[in-house]
N, C-alpha and C. Protein backbone atom coordinates (compact mmCIF):
# COMPACT_ATOMS: atom_id res chain seq x y z
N UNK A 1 113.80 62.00 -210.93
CA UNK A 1 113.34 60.63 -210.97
C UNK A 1 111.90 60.50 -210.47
N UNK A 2 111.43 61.26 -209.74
CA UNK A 2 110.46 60.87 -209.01
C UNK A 2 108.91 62.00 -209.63
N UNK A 3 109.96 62.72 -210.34
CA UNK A 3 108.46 63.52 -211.53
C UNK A 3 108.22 63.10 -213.08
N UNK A 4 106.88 62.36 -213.23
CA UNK A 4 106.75 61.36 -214.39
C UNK A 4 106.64 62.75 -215.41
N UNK A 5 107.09 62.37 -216.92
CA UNK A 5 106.55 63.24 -217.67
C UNK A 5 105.28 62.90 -218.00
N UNK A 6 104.46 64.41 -218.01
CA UNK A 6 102.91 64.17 -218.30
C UNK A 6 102.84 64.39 -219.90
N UNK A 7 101.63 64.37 -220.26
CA UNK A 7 101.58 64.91 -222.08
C UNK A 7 100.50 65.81 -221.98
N UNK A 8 100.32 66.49 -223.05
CA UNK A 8 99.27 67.47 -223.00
C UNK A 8 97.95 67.62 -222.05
N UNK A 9 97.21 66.27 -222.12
CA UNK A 9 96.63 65.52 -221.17
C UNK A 9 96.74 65.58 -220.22
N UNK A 10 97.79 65.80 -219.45
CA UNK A 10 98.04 65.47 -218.37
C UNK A 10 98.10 64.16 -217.89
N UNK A 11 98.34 63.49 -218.57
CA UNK A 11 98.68 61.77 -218.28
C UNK A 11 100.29 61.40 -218.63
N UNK A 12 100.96 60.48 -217.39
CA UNK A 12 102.07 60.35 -217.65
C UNK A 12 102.40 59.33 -218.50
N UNK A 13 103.59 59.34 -219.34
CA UNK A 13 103.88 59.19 -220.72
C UNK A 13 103.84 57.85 -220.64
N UNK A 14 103.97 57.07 -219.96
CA UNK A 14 103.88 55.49 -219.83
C UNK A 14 102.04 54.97 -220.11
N UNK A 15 101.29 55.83 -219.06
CA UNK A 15 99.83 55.11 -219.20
C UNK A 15 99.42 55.41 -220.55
N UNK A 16 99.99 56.62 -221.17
CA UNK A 16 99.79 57.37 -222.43
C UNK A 16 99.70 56.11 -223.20
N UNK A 17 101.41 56.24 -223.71
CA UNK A 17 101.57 55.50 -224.91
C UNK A 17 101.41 53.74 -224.91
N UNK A 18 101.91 53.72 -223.16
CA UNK A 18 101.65 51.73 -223.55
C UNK A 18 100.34 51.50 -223.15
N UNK A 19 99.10 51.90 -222.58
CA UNK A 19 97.89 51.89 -222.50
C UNK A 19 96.67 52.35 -222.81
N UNK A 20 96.86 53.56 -222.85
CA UNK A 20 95.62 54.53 -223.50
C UNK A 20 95.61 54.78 -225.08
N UNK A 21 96.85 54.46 -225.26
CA UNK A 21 96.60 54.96 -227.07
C UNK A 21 96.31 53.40 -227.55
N UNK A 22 96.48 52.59 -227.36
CA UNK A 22 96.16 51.02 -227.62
C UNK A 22 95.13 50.73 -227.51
N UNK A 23 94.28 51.43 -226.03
CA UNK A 23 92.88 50.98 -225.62
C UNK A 23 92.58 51.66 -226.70
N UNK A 24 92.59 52.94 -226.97
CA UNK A 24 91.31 53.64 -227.94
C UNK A 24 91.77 53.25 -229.57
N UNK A 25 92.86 52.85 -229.73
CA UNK A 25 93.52 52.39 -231.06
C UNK A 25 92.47 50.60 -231.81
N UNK A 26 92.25 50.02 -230.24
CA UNK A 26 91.81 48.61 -230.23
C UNK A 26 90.15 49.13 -230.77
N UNK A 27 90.02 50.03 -229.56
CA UNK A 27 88.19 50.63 -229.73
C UNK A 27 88.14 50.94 -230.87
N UNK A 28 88.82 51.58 -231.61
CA UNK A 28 88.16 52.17 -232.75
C UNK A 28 88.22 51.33 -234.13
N UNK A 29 89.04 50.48 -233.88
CA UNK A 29 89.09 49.48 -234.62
C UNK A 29 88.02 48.49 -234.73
N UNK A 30 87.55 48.21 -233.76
CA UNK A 30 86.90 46.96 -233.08
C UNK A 30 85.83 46.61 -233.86
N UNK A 31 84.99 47.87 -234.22
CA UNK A 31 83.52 47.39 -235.28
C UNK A 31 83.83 46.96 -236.44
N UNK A 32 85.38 47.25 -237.30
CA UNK A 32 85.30 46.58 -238.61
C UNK A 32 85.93 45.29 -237.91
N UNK A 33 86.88 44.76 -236.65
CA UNK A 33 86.65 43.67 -236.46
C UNK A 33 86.28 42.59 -236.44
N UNK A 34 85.13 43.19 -236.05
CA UNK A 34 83.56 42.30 -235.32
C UNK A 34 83.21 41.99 -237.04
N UNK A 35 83.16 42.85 -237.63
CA UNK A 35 82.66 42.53 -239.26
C UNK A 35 83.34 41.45 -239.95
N UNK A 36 84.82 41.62 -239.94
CA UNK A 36 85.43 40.91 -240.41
C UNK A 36 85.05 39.32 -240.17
N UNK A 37 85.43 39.52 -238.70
CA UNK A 37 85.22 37.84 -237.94
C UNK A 37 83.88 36.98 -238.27
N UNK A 38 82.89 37.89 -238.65
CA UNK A 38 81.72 37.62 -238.63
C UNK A 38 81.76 36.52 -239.78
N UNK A 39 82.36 36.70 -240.97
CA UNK A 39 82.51 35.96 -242.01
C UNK A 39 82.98 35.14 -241.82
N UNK A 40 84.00 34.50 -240.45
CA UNK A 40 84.63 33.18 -240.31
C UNK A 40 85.83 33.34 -240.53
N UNK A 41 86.76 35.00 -241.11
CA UNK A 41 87.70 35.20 -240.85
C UNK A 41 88.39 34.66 -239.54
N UNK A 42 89.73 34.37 -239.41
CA UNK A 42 90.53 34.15 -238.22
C UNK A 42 91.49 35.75 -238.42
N UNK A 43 90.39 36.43 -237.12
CA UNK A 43 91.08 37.94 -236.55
C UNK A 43 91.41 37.98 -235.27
N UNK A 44 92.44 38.40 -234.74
CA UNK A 44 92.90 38.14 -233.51
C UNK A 44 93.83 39.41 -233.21
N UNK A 45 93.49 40.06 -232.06
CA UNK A 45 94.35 41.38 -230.82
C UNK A 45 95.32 40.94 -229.93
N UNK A 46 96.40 41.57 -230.56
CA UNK A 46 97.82 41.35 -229.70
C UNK A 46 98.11 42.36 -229.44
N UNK A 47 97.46 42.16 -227.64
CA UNK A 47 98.64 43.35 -226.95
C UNK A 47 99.93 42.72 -226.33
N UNK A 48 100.36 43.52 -226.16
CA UNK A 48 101.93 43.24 -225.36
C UNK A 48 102.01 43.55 -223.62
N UNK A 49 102.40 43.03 -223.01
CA UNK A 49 101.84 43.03 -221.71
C UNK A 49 103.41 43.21 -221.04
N UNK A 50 103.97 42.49 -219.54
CA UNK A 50 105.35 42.43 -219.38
C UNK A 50 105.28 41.52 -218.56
N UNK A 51 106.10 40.89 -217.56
CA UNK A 51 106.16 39.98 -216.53
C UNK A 51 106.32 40.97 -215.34
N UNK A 52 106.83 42.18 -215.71
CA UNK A 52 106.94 43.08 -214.85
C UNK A 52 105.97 43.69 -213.72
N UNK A 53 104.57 43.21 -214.66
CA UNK A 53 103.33 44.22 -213.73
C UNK A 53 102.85 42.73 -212.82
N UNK A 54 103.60 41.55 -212.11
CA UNK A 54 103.41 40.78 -210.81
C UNK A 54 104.23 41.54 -209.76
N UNK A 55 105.32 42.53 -210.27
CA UNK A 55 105.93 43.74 -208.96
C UNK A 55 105.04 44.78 -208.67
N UNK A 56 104.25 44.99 -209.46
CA UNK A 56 103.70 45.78 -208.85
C UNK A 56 102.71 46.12 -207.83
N UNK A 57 103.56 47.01 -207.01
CA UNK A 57 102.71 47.44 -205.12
C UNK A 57 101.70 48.51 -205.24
N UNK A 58 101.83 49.67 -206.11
CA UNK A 58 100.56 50.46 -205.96
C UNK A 58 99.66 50.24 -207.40
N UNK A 59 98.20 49.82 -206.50
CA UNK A 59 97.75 49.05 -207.69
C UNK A 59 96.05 50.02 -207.69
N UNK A 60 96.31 51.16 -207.94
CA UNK A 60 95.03 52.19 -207.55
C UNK A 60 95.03 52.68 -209.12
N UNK A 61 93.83 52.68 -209.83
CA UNK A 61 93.71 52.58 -211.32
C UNK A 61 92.29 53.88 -211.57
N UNK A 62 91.77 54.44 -210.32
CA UNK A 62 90.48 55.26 -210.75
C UNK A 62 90.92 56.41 -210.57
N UNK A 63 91.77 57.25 -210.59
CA UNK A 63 91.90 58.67 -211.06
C UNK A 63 93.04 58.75 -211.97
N UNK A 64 93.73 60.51 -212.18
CA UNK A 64 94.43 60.74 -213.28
C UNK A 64 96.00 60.52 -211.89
N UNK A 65 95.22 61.18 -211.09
CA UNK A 65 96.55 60.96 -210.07
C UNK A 65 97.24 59.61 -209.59
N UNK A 66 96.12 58.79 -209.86
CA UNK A 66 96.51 57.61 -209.57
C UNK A 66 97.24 56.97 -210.45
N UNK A 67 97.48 57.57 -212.02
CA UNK A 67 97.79 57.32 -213.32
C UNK A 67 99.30 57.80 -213.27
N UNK A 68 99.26 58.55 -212.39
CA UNK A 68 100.28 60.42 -212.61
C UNK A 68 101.10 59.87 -211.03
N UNK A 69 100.95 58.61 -210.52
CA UNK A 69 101.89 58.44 -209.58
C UNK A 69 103.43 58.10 -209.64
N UNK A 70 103.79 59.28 -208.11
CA UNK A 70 104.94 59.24 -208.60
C UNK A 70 106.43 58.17 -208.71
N UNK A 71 106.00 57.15 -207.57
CA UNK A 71 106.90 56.05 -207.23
C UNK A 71 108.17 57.00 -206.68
N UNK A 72 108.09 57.70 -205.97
CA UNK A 72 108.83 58.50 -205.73
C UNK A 72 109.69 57.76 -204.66
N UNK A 73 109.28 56.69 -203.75
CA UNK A 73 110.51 56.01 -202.56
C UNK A 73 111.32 54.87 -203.78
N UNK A 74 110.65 54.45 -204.91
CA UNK A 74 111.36 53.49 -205.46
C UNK A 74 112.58 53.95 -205.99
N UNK A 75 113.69 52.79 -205.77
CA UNK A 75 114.74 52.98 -206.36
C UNK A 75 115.05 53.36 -207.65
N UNK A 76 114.05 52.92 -208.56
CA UNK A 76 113.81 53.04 -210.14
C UNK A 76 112.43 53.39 -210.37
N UNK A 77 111.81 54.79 -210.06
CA UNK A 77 110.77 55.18 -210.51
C UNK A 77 110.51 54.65 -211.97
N UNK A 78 110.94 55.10 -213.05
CA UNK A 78 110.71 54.69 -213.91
C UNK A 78 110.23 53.69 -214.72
N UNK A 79 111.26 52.79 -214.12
CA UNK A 79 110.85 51.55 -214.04
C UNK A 79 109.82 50.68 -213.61
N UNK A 80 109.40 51.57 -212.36
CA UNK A 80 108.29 50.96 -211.98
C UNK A 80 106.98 52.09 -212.12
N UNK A 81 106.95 53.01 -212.90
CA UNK A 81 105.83 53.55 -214.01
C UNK A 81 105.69 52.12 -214.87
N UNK A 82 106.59 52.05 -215.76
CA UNK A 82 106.28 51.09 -217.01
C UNK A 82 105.73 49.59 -216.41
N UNK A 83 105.95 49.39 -215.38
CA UNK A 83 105.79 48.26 -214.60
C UNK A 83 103.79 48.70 -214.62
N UNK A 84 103.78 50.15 -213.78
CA UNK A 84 102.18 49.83 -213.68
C UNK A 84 101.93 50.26 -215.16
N UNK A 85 102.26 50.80 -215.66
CA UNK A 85 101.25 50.94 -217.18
C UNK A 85 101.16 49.43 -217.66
N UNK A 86 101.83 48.66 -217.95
CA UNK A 86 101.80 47.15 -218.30
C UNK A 86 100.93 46.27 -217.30
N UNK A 87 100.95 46.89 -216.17
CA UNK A 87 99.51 46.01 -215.24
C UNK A 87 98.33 46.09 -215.98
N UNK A 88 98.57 47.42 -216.11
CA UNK A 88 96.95 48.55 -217.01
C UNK A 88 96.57 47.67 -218.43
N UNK A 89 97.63 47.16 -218.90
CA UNK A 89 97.48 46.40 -220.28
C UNK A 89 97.00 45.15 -219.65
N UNK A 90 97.39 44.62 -218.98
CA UNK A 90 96.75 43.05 -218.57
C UNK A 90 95.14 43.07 -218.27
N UNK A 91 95.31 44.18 -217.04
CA UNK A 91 94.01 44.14 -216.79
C UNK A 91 93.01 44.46 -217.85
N UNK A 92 93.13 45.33 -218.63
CA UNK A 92 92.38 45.91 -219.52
C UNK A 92 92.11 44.57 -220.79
N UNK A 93 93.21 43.84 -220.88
CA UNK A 93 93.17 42.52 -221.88
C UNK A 93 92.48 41.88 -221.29
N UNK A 94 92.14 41.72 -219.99
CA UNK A 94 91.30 40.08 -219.47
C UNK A 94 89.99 40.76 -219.53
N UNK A 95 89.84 42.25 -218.96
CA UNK A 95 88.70 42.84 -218.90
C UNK A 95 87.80 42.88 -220.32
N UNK A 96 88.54 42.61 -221.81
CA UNK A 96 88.14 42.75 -222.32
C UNK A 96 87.92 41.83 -223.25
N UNK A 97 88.69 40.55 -223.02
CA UNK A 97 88.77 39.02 -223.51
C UNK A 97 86.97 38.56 -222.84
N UNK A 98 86.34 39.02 -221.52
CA UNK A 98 85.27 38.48 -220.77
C UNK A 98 84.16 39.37 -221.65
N UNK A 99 84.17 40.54 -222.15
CA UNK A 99 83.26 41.02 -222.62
C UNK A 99 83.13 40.46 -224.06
N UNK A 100 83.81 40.41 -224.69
CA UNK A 100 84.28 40.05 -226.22
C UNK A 100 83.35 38.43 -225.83
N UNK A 101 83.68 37.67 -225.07
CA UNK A 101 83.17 36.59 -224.54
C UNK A 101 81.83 36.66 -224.32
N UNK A 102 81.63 37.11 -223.49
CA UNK A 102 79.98 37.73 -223.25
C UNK A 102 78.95 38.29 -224.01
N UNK A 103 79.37 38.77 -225.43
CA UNK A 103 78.91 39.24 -226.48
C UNK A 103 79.37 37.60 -227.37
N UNK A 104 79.76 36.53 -227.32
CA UNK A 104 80.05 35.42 -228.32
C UNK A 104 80.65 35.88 -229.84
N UNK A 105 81.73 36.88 -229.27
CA UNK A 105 82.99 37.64 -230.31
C UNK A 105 83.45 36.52 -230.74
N UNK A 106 83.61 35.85 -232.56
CA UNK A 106 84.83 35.09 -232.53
C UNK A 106 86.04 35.03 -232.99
N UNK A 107 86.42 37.02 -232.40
CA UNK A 107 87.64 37.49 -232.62
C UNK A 107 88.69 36.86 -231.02
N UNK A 108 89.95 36.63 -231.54
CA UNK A 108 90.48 35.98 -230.62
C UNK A 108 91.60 36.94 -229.77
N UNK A 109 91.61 37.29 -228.33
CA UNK A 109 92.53 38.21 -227.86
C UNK A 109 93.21 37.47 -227.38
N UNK A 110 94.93 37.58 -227.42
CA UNK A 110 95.90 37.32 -226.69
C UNK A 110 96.70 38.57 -226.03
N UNK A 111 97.83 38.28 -225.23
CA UNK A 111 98.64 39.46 -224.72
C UNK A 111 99.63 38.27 -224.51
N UNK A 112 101.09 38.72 -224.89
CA UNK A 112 102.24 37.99 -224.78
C UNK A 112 103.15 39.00 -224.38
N UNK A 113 104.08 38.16 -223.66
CA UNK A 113 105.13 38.63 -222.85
C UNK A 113 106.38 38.63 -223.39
N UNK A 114 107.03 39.63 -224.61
CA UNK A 114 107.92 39.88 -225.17
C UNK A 114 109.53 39.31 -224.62
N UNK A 115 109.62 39.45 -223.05
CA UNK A 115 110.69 39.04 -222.68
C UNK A 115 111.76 40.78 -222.43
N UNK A 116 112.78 40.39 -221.45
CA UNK A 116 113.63 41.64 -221.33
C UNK A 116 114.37 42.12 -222.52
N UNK A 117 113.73 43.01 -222.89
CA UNK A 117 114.01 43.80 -224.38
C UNK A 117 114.78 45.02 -224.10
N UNK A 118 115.95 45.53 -224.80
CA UNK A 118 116.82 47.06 -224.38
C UNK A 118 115.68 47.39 -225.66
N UNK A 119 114.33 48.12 -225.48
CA UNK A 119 113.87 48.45 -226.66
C UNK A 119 114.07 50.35 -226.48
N UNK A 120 113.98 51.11 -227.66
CA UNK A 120 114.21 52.06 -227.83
C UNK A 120 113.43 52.67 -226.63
N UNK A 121 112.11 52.37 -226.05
CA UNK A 121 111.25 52.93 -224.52
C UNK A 121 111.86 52.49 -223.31
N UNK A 122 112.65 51.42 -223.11
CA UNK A 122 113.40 51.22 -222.46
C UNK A 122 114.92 51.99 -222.05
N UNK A 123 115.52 52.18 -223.28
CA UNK A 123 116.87 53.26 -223.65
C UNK A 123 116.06 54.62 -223.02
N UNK A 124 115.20 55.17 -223.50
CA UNK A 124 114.95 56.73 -223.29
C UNK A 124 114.50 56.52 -221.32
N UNK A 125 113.65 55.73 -220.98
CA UNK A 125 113.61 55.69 -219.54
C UNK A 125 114.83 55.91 -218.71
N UNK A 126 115.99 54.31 -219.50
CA UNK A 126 116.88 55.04 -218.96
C UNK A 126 118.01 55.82 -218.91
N UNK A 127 117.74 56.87 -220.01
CA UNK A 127 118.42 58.00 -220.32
C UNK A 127 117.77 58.97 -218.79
N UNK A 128 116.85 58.78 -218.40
CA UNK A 128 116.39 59.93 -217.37
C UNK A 128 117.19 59.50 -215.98
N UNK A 129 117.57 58.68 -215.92
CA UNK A 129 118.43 58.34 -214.65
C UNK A 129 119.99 59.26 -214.69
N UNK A 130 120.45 59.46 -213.16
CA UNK A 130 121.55 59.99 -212.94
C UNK A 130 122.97 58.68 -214.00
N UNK A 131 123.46 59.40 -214.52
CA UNK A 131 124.78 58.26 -215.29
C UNK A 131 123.79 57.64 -216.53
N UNK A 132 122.99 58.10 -216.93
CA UNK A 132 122.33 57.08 -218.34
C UNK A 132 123.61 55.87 -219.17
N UNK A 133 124.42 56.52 -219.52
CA UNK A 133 125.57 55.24 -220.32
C UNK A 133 125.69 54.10 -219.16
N UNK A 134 125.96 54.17 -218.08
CA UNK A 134 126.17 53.51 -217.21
C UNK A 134 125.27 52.17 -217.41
N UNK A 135 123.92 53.08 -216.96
CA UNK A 135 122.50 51.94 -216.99
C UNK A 135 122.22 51.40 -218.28
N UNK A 136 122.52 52.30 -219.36
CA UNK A 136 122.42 51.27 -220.67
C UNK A 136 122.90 50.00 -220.71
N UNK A 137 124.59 50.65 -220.48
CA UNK A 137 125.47 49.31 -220.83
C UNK A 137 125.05 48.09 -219.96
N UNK A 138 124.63 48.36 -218.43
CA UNK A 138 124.07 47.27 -217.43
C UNK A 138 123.00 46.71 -217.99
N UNK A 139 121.97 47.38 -218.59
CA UNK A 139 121.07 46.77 -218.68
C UNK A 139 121.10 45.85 -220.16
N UNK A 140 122.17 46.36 -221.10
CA UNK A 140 122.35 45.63 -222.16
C UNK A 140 123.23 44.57 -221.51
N UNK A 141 123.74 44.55 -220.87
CA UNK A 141 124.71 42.96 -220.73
C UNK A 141 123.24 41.96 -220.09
N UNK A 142 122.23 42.60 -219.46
CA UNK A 142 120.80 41.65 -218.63
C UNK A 142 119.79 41.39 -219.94
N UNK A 143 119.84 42.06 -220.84
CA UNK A 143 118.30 42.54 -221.57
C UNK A 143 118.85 42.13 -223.02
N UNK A 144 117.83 41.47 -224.13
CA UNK A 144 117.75 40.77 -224.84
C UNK A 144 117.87 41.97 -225.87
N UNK A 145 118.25 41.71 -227.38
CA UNK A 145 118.23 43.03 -228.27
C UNK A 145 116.77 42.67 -229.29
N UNK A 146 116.39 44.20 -229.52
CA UNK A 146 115.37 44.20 -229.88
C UNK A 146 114.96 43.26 -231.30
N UNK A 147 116.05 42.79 -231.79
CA UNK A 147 115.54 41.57 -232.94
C UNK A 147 114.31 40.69 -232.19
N UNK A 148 114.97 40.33 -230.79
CA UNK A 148 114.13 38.99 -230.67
C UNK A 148 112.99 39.45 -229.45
N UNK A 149 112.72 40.89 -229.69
CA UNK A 149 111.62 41.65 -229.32
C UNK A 149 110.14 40.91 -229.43
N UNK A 150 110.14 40.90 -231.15
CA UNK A 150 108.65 40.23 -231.75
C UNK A 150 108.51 38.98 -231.91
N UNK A 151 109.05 37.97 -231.51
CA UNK A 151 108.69 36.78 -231.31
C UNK A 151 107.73 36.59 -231.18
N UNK A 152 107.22 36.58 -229.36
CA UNK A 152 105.98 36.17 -229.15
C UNK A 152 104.86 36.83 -229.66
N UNK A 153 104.98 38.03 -230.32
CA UNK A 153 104.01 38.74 -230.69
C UNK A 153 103.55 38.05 -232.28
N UNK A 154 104.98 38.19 -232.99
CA UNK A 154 104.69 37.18 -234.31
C UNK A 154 104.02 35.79 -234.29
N UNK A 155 103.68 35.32 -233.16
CA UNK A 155 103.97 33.70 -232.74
C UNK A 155 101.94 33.96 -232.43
N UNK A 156 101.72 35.07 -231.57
CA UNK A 156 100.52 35.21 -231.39
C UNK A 156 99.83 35.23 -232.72
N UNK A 157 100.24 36.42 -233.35
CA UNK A 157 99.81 36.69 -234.61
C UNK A 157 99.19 36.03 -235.66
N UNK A 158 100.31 35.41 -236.16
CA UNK A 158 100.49 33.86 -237.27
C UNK A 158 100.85 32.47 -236.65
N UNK A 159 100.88 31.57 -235.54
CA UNK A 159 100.28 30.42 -235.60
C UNK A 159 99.37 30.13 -235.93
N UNK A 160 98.98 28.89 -236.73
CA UNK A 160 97.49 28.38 -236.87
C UNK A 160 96.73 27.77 -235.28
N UNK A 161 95.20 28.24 -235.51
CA UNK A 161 94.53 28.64 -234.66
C UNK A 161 94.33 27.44 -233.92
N UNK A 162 94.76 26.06 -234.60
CA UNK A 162 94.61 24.70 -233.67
C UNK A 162 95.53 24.54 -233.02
N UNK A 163 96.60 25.76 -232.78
CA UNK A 163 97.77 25.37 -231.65
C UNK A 163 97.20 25.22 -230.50
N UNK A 164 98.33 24.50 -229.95
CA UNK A 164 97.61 23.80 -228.35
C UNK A 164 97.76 25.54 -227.44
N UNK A 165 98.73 26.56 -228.10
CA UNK A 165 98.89 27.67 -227.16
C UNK A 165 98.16 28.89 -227.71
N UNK A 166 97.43 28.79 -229.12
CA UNK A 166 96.39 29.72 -229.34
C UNK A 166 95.11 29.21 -229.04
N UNK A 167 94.56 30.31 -228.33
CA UNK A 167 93.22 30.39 -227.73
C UNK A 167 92.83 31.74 -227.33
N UNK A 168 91.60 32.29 -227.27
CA UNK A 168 91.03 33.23 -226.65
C UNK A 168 91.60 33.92 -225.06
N UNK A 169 92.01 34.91 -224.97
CA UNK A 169 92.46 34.97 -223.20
C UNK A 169 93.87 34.67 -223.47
N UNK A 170 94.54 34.01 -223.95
CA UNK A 170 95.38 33.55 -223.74
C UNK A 170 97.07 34.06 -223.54
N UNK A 171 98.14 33.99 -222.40
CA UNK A 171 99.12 34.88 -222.12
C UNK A 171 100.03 33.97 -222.74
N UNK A 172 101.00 34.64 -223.76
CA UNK A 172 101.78 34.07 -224.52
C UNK A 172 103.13 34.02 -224.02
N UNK A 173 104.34 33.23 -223.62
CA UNK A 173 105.63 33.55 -222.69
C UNK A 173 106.52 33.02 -223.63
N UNK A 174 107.88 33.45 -223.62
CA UNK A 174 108.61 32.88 -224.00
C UNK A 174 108.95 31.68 -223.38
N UNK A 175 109.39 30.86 -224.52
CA UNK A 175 109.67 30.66 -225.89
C UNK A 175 108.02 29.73 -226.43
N UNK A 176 107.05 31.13 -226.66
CA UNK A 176 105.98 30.59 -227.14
C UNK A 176 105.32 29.55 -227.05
N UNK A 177 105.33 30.21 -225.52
CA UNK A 177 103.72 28.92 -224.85
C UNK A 177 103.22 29.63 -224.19
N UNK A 178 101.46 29.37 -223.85
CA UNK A 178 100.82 29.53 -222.91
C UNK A 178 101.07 29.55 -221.79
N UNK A 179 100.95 30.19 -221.01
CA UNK A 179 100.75 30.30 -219.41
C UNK A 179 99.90 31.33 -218.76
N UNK A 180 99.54 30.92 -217.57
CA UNK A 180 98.69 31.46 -216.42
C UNK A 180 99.00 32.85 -215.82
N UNK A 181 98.57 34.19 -216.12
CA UNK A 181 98.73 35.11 -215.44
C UNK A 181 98.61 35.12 -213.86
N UNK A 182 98.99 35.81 -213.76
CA UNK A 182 98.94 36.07 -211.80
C UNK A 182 97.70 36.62 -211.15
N UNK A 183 97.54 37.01 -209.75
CA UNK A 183 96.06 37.58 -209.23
C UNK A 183 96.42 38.99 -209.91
N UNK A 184 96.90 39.57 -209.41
CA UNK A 184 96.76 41.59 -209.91
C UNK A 184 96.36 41.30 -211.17
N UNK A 185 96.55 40.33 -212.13
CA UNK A 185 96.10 41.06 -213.46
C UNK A 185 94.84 40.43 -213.57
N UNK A 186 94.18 39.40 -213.06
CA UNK A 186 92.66 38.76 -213.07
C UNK A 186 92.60 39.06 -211.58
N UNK A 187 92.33 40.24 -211.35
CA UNK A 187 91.81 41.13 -210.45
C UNK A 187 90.44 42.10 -211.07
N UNK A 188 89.38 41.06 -210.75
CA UNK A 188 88.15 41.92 -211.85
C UNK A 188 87.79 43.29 -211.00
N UNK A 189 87.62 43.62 -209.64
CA UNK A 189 87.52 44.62 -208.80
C UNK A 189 88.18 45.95 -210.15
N UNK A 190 89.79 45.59 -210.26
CA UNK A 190 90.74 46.40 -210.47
C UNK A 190 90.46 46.62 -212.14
N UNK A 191 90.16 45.41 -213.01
CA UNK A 191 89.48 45.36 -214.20
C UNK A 191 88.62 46.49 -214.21
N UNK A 192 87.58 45.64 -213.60
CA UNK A 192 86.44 46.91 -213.91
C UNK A 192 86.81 48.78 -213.31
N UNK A 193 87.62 48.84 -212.18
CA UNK A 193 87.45 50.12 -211.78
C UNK A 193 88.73 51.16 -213.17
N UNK A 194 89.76 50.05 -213.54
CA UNK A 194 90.74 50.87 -214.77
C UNK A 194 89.17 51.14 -216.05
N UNK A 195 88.55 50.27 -216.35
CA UNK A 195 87.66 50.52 -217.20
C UNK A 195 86.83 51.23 -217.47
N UNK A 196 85.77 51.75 -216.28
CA UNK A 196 85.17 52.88 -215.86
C UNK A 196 85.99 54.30 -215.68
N UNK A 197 87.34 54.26 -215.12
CA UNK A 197 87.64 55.59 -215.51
C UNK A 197 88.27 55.83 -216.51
N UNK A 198 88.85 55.08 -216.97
CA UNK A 198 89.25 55.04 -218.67
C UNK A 198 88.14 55.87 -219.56
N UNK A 199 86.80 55.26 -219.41
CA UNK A 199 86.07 55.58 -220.28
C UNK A 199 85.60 56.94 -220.04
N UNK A 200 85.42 57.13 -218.78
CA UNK A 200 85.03 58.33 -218.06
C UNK A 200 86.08 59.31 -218.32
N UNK A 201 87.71 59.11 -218.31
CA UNK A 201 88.64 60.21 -218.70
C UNK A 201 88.47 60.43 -220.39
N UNK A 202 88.27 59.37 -221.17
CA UNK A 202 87.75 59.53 -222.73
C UNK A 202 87.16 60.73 -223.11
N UNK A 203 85.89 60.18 -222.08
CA UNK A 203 84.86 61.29 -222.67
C UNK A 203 84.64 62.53 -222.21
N UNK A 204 85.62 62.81 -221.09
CA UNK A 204 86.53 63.83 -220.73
C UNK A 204 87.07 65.10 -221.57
N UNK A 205 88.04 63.94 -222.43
CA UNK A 205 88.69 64.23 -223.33
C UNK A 205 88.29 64.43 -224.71
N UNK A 206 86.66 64.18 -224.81
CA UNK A 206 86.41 64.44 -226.14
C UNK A 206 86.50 63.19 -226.97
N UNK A 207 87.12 61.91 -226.66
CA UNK A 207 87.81 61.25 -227.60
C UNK A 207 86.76 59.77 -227.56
């Protein structure tokens, strides 16, 4: 429980897949973006975020170790990996809603909060626990099935842009409305320091 799987990288599989492959997936995208929008297209970035990353206690974002932590006293390591990789998505969304801003982008970023999903990343987490059937079945009698997964994400997506809950920045909650994120994730300190080593492990990496 308390040893994250890393990937080739050496980054554990949570900052991997729900943060780092999104950030550079968003980046590389971003210049035909900017093109698109330019024409008066309505283009708009939906990440997926959780309600989960307001639990989170270790909130240290500038090394790989700090990435690669283990949550080793928590009761549910795991759980609270995916907890900080989903901080990593908030912060990185507001961090990047202010620049997009600052440059007068009029591509529109949201991040919405899917809701407690048994989604297939959820099942394999907790397949790594002692009794996996056990924690499935518990967590399926608490946790919503993945049909009504994409809601808010569909809702970000395709509303028209004069909704009172689409806007720039904006955190999408079930049952598709706006609301106010918490301090940890408009924590610009923590913004900017995930951002700088992000970019700095990138180019690390070649990528």
């Amino acid at each position: 429980l308390g040893n994250p799987r890393l990937n080739a990288d050496g980054i554990q599989d949570n900052m991997a897949i729900n943060y780092l492959g999104p950030y550079v997936f968003t980046n590389t995208l971003l210049p035909l973006l900017e093109t698109t929008a330019s024409d008066g297209k309505d283009v708009r970035i939906v990440n997926v975020g959780s309600a989960g990353y307001k639990d989170v206690k270790f909130l240290e974002y500038g090394s790989k170790d700090a990435w690669n932590h283990k949550f080793r006293w928590s009761l549910l390591p795991t759980l609270d990996r995916y907890k900080y990789s989903k901080l990593a998505v908030h912060l990185w969304t507001n961090h990047l809603a202010k620049r997009l801003t600052e440059k007068n982008s009029p591509i529109t970023l949201l991040i919405v909060q899917p809701g407690a999903i048994l989604s297939d990343g959820a099942i394999r987490s907790l397949q790594t626990l002692p009794f996996p059937r056990f924690w499935i079945f518990l967590m399926g009698l608490m946790m919503h099935p993945q049909t009504l997964g994409a809601h808010t994400s569909v809702f970000a997506a395709c509303q028209p842009k004069d909704s009172l809950h689409i806007f720039h920045g904006a955190y999408i909650w079930p049952p598709n409305v706006s609301t106010k994120q918490g301090p940890k994730a408009l924590d610009e300190n923590k913004q900017t320091e995930l951002f700088e080593f992000t970019e700095n492990l990138l180019e690390e990496l070649g990528i």
